[in-house]
Protein backbone atom coordinates (compact mmCIF):
# COMPACT_ATOMS: atom_id res chain seq x y z
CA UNK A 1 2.73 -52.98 -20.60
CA UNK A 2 1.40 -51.51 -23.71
CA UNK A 3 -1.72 -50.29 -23.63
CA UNK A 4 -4.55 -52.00 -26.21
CA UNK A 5 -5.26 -49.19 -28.18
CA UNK A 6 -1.44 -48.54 -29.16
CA UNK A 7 -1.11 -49.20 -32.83
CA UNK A 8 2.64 -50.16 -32.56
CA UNK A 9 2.25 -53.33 -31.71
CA UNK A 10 -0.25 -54.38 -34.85
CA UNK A 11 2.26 -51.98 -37.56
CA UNK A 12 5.58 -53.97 -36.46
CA UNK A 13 3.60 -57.27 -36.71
CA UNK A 14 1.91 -56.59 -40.03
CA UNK A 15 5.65 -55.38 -41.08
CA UNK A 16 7.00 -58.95 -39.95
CA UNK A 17 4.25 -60.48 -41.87
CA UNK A 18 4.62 -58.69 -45.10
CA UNK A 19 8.36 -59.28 -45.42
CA UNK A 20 7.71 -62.90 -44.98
CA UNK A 21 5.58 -63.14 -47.37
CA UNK A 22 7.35 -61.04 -49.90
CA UNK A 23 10.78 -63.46 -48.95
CA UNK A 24 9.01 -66.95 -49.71
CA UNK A 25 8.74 -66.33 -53.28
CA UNK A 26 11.67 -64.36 -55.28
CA UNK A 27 9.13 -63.74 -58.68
CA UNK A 28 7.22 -61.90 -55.96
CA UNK A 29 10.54 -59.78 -54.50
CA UNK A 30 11.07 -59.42 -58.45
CA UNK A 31 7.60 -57.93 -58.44
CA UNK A 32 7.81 -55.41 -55.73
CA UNK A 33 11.43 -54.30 -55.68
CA UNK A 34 10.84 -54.28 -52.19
CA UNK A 35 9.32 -50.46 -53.19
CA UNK A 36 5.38 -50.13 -53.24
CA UNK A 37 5.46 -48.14 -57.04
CA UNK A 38 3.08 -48.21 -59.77
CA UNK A 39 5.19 -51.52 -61.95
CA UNK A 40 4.65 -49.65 -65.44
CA UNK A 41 8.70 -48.92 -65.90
CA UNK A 42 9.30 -52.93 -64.34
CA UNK A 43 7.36 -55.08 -66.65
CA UNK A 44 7.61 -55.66 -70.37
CA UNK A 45 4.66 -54.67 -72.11
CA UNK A 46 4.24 -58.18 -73.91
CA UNK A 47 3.15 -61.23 -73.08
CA UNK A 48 4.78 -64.40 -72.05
CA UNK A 49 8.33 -63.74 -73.16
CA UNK A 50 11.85 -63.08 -71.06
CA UNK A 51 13.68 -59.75 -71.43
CA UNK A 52 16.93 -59.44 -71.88
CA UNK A 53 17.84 -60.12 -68.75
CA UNK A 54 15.84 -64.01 -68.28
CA UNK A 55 13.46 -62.41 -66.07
CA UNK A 56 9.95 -63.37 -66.50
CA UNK A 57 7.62 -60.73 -68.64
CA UNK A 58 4.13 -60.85 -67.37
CA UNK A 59 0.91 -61.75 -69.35
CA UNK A 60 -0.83 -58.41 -70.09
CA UNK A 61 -3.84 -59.92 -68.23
CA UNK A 62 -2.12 -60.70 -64.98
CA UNK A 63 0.09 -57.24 -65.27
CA UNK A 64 -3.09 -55.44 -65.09
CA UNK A 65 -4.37 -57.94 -62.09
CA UNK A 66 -1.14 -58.00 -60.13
CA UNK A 67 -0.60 -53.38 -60.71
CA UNK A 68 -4.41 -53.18 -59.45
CA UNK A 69 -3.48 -55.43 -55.98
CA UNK A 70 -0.36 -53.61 -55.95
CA UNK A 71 -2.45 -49.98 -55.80
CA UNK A 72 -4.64 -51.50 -53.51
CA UNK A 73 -1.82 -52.59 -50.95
CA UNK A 74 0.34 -49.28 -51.53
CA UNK A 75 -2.90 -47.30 -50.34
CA UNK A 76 -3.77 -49.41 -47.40
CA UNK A 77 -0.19 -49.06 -46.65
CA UNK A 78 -0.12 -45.52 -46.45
CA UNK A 79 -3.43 -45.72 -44.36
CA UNK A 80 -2.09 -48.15 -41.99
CA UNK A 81 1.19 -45.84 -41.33
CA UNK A 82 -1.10 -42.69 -40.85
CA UNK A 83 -3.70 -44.45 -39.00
CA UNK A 84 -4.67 -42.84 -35.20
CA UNK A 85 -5.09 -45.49 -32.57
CA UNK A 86 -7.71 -47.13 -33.04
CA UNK A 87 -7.61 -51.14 -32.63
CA UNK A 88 -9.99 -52.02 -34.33
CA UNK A 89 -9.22 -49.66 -37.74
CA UNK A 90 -5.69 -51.46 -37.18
CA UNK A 91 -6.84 -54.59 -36.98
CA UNK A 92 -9.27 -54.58 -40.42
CA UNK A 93 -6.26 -53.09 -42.31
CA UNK A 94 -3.81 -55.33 -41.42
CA UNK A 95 -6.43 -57.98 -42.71
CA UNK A 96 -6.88 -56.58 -46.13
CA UNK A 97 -3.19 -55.43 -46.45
CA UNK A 98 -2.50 -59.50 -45.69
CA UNK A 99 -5.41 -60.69 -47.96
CA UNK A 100 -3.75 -58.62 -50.78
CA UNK A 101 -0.54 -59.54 -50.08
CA UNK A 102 -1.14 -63.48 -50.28
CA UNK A 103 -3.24 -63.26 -53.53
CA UNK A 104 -0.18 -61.72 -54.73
CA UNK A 105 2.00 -64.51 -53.85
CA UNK A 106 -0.28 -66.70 -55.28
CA UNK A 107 -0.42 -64.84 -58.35
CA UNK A 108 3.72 -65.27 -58.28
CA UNK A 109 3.92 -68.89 -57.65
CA UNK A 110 0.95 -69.12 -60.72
CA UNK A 111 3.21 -67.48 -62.80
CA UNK A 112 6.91 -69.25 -61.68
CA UNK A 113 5.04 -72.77 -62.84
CA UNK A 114 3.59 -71.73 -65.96
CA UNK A 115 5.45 -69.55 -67.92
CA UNK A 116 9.06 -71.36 -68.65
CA UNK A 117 11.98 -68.78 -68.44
CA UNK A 118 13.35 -69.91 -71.65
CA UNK A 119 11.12 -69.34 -74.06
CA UNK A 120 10.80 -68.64 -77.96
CA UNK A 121 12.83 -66.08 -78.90
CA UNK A 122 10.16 -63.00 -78.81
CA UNK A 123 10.89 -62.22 -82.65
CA UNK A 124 8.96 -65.26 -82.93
CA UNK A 125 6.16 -64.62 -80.21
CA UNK A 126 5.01 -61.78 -82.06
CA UNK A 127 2.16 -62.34 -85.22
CA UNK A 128 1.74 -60.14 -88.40
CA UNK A 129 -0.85 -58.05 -86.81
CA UNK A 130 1.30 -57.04 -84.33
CA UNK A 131 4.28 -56.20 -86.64
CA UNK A 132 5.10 -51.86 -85.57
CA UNK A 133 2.95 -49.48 -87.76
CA UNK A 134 5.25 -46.86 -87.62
CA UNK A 135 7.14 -45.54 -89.99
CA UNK A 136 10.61 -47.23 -90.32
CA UNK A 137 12.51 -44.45 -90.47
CA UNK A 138 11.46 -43.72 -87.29
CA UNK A 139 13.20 -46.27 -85.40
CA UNK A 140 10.50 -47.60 -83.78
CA UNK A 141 10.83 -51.27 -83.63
CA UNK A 142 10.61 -54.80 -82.18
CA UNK A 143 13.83 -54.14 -79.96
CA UNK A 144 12.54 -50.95 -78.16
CA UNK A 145 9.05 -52.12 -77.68
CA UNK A 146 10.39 -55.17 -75.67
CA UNK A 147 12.52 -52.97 -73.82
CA UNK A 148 11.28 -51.94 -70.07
CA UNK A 149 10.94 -48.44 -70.12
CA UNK A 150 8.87 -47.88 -73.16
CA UNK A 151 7.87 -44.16 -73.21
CA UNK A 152 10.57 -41.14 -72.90
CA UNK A 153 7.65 -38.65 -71.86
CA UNK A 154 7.01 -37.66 -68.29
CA UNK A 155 3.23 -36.90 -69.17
CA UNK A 156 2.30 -39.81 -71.10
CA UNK A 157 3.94 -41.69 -67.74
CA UNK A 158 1.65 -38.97 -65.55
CA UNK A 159 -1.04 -39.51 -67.25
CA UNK A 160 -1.34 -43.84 -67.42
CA UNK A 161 -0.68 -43.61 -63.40
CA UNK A 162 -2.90 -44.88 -61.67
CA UNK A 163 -5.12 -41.41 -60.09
CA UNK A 164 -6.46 -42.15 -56.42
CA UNK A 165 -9.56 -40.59 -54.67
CA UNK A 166 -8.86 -37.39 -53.12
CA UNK A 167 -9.68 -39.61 -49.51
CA UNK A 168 -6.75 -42.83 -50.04
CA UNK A 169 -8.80 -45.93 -49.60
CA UNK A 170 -12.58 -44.88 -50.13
CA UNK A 171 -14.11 -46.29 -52.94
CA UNK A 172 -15.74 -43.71 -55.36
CA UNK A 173 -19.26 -43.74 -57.09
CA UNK A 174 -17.79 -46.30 -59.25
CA UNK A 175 -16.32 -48.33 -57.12
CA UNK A 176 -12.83 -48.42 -57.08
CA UNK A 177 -9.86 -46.48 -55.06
CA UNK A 178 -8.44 -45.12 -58.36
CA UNK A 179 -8.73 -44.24 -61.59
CA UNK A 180 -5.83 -45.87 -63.98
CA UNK A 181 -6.33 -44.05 -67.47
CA UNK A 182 -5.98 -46.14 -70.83
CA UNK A 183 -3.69 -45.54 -73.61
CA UNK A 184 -4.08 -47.99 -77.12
CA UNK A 185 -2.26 -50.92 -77.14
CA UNK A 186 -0.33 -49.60 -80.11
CA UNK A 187 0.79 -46.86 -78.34
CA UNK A 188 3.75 -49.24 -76.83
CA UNK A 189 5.02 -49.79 -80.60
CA UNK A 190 4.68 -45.90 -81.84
CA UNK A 191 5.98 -44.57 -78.66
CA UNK A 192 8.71 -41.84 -80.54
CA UNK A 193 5.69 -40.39 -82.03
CA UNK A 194 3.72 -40.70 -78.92
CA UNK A 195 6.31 -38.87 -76.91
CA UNK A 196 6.43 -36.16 -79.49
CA UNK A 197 2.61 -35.84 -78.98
CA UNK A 198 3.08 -35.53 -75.08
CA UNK A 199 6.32 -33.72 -75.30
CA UNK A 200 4.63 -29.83 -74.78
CA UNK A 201 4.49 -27.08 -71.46
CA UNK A 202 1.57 -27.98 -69.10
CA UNK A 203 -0.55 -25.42 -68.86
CA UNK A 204 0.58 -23.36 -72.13
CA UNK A 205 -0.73 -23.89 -75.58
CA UNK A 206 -0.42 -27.08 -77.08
CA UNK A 207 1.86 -27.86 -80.04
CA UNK A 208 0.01 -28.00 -83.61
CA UNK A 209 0.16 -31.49 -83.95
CA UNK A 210 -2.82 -32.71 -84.57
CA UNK A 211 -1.43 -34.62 -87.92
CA UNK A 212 0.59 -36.56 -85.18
CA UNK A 213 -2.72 -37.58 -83.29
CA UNK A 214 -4.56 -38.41 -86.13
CA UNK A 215 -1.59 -40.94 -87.47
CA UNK A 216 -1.36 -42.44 -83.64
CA UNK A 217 -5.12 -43.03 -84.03
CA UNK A 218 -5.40 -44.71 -87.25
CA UNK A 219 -2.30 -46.98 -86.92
CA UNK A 220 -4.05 -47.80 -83.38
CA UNK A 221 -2.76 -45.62 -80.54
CA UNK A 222 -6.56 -45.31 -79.33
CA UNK A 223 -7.46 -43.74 -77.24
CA UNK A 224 -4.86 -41.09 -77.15
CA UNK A 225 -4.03 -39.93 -73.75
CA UNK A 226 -5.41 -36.42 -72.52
CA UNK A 227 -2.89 -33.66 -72.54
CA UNK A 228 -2.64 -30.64 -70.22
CA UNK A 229 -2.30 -27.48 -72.24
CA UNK A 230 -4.85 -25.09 -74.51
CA UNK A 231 -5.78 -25.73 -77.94
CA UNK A 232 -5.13 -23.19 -80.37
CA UNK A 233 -8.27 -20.91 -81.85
CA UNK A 234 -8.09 -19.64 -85.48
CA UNK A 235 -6.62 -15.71 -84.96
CA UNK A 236 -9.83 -14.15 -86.63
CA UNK A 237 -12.53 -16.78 -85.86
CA UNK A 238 -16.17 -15.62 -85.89
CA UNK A 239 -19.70 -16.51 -84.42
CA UNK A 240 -20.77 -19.59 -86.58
CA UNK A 241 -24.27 -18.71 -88.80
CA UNK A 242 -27.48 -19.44 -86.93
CA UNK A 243 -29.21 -23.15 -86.82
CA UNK A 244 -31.39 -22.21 -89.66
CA UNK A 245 -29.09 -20.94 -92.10
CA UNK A 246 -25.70 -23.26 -90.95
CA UNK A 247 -27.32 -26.56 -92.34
CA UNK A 248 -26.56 -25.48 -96.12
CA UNK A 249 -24.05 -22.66 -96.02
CA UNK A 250 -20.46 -22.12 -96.83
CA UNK A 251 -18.52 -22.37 -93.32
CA UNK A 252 -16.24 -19.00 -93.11
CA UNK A 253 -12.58 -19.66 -93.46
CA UNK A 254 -11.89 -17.48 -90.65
CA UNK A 255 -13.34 -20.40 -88.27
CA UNK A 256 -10.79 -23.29 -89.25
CA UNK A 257 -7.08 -23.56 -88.46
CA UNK A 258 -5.50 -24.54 -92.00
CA UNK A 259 -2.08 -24.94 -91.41
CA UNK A 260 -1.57 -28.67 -91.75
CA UNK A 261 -3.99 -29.02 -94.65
CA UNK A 262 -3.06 -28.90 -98.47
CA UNK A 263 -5.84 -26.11 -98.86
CA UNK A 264 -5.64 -23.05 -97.32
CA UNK A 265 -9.07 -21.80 -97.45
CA UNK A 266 -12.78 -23.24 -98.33
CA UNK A 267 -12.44 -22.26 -101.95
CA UNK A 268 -9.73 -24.74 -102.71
CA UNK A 269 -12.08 -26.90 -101.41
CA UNK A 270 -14.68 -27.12 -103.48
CA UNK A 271 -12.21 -26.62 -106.92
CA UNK A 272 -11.87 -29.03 -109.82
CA UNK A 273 -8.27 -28.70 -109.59
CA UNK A 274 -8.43 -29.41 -106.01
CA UNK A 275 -10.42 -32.61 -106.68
CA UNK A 276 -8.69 -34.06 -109.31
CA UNK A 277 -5.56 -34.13 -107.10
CA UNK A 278 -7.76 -36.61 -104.97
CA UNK A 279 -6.32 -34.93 -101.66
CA UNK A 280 -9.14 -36.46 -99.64
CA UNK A 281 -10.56 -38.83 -102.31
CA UNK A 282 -12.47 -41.17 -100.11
CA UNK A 283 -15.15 -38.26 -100.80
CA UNK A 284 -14.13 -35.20 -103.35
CA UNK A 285 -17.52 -33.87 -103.42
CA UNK A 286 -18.13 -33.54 -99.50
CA UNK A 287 -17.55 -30.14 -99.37
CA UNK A 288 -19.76 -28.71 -101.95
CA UNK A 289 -22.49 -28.12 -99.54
CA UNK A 290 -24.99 -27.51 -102.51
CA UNK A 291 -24.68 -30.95 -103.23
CA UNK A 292 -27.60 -32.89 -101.04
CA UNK A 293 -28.21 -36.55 -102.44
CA UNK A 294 -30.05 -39.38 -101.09
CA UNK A 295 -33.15 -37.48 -102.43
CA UNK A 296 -33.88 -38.47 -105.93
CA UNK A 297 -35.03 -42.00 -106.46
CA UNK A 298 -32.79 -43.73 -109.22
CA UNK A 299 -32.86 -46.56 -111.23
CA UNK A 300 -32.94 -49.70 -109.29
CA UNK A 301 -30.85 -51.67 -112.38
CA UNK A 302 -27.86 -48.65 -112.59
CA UNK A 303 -27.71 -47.36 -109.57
CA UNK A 304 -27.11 -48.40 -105.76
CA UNK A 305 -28.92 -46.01 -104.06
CA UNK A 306 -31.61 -45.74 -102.36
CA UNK A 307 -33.12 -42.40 -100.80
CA UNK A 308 -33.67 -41.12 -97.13
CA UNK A 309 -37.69 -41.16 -97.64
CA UNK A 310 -37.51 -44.86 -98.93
CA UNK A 311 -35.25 -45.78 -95.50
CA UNK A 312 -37.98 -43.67 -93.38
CA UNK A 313 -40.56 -45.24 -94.57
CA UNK A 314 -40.22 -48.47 -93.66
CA UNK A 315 -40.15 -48.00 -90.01
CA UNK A 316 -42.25 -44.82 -90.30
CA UNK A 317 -42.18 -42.65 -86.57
CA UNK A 318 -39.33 -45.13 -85.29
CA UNK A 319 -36.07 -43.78 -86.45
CA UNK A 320 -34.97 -40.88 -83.96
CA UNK A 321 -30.88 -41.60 -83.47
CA UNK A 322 -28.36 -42.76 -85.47
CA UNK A 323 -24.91 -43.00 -86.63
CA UNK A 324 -23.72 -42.14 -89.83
CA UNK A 325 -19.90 -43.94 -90.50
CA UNK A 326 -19.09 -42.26 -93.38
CA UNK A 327 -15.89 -39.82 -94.82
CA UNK A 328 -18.52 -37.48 -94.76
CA UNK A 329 -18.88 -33.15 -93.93
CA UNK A 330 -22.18 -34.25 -92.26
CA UNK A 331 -24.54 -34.13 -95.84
CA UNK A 332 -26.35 -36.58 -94.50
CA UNK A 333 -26.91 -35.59 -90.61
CA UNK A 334 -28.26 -32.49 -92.58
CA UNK A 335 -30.87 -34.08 -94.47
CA UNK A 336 -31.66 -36.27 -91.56
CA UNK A 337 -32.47 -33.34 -89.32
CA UNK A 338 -34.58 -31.79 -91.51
CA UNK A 339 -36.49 -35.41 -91.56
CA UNK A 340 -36.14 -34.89 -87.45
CA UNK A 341 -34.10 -37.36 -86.75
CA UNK A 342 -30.44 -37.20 -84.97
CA UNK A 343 -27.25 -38.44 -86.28
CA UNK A 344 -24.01 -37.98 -85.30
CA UNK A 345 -21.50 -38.26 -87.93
CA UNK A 346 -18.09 -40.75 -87.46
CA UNK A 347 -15.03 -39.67 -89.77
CA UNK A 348 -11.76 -38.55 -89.49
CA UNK A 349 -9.83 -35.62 -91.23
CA UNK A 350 -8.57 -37.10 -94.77
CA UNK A 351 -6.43 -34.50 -95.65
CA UNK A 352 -9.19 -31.86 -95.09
CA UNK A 353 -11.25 -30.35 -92.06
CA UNK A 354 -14.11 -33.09 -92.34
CA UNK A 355 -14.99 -32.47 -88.53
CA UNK A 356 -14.65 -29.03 -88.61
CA UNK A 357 -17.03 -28.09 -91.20
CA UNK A 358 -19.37 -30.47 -89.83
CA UNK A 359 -19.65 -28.65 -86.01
CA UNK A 360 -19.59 -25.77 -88.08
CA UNK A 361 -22.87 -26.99 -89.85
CA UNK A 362 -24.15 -26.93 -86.28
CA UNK A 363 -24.10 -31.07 -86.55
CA UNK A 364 -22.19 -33.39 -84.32
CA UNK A 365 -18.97 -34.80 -85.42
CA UNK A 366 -17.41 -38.17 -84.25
CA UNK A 367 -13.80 -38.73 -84.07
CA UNK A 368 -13.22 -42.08 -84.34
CA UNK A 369 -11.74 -44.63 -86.32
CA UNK A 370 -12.19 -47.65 -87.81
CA UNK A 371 -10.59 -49.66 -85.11
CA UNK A 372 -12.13 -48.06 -82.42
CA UNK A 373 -14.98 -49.61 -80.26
CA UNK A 374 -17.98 -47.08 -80.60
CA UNK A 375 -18.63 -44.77 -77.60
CA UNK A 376 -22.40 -45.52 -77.75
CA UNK A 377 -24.34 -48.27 -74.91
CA UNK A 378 -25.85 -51.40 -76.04
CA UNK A 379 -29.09 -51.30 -78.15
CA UNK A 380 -29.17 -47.72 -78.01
CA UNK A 381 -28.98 -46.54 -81.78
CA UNK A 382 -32.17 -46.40 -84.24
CA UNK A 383 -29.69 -46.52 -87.72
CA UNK A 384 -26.64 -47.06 -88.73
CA UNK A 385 -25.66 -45.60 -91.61
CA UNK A 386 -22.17 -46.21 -93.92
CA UNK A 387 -20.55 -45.10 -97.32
CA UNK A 388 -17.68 -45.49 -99.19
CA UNK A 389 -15.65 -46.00 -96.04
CA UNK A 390 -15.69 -49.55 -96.00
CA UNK A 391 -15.44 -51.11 -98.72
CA UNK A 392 -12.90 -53.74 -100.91
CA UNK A 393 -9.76 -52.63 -99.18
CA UNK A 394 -11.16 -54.04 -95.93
CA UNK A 395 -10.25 -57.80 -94.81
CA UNK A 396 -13.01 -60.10 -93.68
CA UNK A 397 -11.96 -60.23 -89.81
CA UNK A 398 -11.52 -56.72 -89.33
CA UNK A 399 -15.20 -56.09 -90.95
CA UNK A 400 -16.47 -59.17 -88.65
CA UNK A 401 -15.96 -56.85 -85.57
CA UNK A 402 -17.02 -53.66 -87.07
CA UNK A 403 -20.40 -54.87 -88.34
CA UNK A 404 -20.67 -57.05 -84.93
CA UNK A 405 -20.23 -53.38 -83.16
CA UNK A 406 -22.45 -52.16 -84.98
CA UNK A 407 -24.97 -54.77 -83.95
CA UNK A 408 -24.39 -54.57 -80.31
CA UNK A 409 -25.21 -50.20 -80.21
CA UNK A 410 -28.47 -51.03 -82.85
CA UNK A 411 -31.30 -51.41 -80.92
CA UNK A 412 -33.85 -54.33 -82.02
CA UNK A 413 -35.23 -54.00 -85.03
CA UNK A 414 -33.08 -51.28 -86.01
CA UNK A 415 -31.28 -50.62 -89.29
CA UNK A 416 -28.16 -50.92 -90.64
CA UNK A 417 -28.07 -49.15 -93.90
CA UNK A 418 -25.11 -50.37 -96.16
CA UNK A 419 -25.10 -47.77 -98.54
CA UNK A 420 -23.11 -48.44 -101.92
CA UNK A 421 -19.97 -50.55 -100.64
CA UNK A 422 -17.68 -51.78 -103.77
CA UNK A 423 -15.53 -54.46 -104.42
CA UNK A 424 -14.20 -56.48 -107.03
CA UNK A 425 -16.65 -59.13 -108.37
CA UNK A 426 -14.83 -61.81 -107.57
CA UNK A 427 -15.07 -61.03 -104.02
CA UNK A 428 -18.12 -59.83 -103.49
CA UNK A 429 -19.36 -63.38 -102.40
CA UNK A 430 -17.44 -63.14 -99.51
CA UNK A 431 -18.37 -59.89 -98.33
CA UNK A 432 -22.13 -60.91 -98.96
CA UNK A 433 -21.64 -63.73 -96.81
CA UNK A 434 -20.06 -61.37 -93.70
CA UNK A 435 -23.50 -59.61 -94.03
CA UNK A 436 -25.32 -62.63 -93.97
CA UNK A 437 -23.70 -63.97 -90.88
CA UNK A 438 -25.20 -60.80 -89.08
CA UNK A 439 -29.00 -62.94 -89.86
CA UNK A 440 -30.49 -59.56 -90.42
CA UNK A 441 -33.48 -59.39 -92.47
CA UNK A 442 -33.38 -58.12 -95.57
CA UNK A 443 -35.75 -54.83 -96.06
CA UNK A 444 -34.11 -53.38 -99.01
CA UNK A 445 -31.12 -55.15 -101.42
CA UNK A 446 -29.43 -54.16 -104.72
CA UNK A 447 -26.27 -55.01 -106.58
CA UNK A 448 -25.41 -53.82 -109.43
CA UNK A 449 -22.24 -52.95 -111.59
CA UNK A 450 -19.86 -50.23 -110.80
CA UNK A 451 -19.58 -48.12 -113.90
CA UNK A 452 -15.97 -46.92 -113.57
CA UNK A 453 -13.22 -46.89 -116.23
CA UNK A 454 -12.10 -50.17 -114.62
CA UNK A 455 -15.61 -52.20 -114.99
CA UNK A 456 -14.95 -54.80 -112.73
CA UNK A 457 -16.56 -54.02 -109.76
CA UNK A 458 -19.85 -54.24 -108.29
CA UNK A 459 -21.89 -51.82 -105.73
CA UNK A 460 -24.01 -53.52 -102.85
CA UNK A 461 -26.42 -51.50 -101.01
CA UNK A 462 -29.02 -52.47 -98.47
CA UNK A 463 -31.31 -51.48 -96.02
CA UNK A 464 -31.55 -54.94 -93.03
CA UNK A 465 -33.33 -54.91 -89.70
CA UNK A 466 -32.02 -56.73 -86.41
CA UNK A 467 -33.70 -59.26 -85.42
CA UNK A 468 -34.92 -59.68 -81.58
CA UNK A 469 -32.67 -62.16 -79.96
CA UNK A 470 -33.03 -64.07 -76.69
């Protein structure tokens, strides 16, 4: 007779159980493979559509419910199988292993019901804002990004499995068994240029590709995965200058790798000739660190701006942290410190070394981009600051969920500072109106005409508090 404690027993009946399970419903055979695996290589990446084979692609909302149940049973699995004798240990896994196991086939039969298995052709399924950002020549593509196995790079496939606790099964300050890193949605539809950005030694230095990072980013691939290998130092790099003196002087060359820029040192820079080939023309003066601004008041009938004092002093003491969303070399953080208050400064690198020069100003450069959700907690920020990086070329939807980000990091009662954004006249009303929607109060407000050789556009700058909302 076999004794009670003998985990045999409990293993071949939970093994019975299982298979039944996993037998009543093929979509949920389909699902397993009869192989516990992380399902990244078995299901499409899109939503709702058959592959090429008429087998049902998963919602992107259940794939993510049905991989996390799948972890979940592949650990308890393992624990089961390496489990010592104990009845009652036995007995509470089998229980969740079962539990898991049926919300699974639940999840299945969901699915069998409600998505048909001839469906739209998936040309058709997929909108304008999802048409590939790469470039063509490329051959990235509708075709590939529907097909199963989406990435060619061990790494990027290392790094999106899912990464358990170091004891299988214990939950972790946070919570959960694992940690499943993120990649950008994009990333499915750029995935030759992804690849090449994860295709490097582990552990040696990593390729200079940073031009290949920053296109993933702002065509959407972000958050980029991590990578396992060194980033290169300039050869002759140097001790920056001290706090004092960094603020307002010339970074050294030596301390910036130039070899995917247009300029090759700081003096190209700052030259006329330089600037007049508007290599990063979003802002030509941002490297002439003699150059403060947002000091002088102006003319409230020509000109847009308003100066750091004015902001200040209408919340005087208050303003401590901030953000400043800007193509910027961190001009403003700089005159911000001086006025003791913090600001960390979002760009990216437009054809220049915008975030170097700013950590070498001893400031704190953010690299993010437009699309991206900002890494800041709600109600946390005193400002938020932006110039000339938003402006006419943006559509209304895309600035609806910037601004509303914005809103949810300001704190109450803190500012947004719209400083100088330009449009054409004739659509200035409708960017007004995306402002307005916010139902900030108005603290400070100017338009006025954008003297340019073109002379139809206007300038809108303004200074609006949040309100305090229930």
């Amino acid at each position: 007779m076999q004794k009670e404690s003998d985990p045999k027993p409990f293993k071949c009946l939970l093994s019975t159980m299982l298979c039944a399970i996993l037998l009543v419903s093929p979509l949920t055979v389909f699902i397993f493979g009869f192989n516990i695996s992380y399902p990244q290589s078995i299901f499409s990446s899109n939503s709702n559509i058959s592959n090429s084979h008429g087998q049902i692609a998963l919602p992107d909302s259940l794939h993510s419910e049905i991989s996390h149940l799948q972890i979940q049973l592949g650990f308890l699995l393992e624990q089961l199988h390496n489990e010592s004798s104990e009845s009652k240990a036995i007995t509470k896994f089998s229980d969740q292993v079962l539990h898991i196991a049926i919300s699974l086939d639940k999840i299945a039969n969901s699915l069998s019901g409600s998505y048909p298995k001839s469906p739209p052709s998936a040309k058709n399924e997929i909108s304008n804002v999802d048409q590939d950002f790469s470039d063509s020549e490329e051959g990235e593509g509708e075709e590939q990004f529907m097909g199963g196995n989406i990435f060619n790079s061990g790494e990027t496939y290392s790094y999106i499995s899912p990464k358990p606790n170091r004891l299988i099964g214990k939950k972790n300050f946070l919570g959960v068994e694992a940690l499943t890193p993120s990649i950008g949605l994009a990333c499915a539809k750029m995935a030759s240029n992804l690849d090449r950005f994860m295709s490097y030694k582990i552990h040696s230095t990593c390729p200079d590709d940073w031009q290949i990072a920053q296109k993933l980013v702002v065509h959407g691939c972000d958050p980029l995965p991590r990578r396992r290998c060194f980033t290169k130092s300039p050869p002759h790099y140097t001790k920056p200058f001290p706090i004092n003196s960094s603020l307002w002087t010339q970074p050294s060359d030596a301390n910036i790798l130039w070899n995917n820029y247009k300029c090759r040192d700081y003096s190209c820079l700052v030259s006329k000739e330089t600037v007049d080939q508007r290599g990063f023309f979003k802002c030509s003066s941002c490297f002439n660190i003699s150059q403060r601004g947002w000091d002088i008041p102006t003319n409230e009938s020509l000109s847009a701006e308003f100066t750091i004092a004015e902001v200040l002093g209408l919340k005087p003491e208050e303003i401590r942290i901030g953000l400043d969303f800007s193509p910027t070399t961190g001009t403003f953080a700089a005159m911000m410190r001086e006025k003791n208050v913090t600001i960390a400064s979002s760009t990216l690198n437009l054809g220049a070394p915008f975030n170097e020069v700013i950590a070498l100003r001893g400031l704190l450069p953010l690299y993010t981009s437009i699309g991206s959700r900002l890494p800041f907690f709600d109600n946390t920020l005193d400002i938020i600051h932006s110039t000339l990086f938003l402006d006419g070329w943006i559509g209304a939807e895309l600035l609806q969920f910037v601004l509303f980000d914005w809103d949810r990091v300001l704190r109450p009662k803190g500012l947004l500072w719209i400083d100088r954004f330009f449009c054409h006249k004739e659509a200035m009303k409708l960017y007004l109106q995306e402002f307005n929607r916010l139902g900030y109060k108005p603290l400070l407000w100017r338009v006025v005409p954008k003297n340019d050789k073109l002379g139809d556009e206007l300038f809108f700058s303004a200074v609006l508090e949040k309100p305090i909302r229930g």
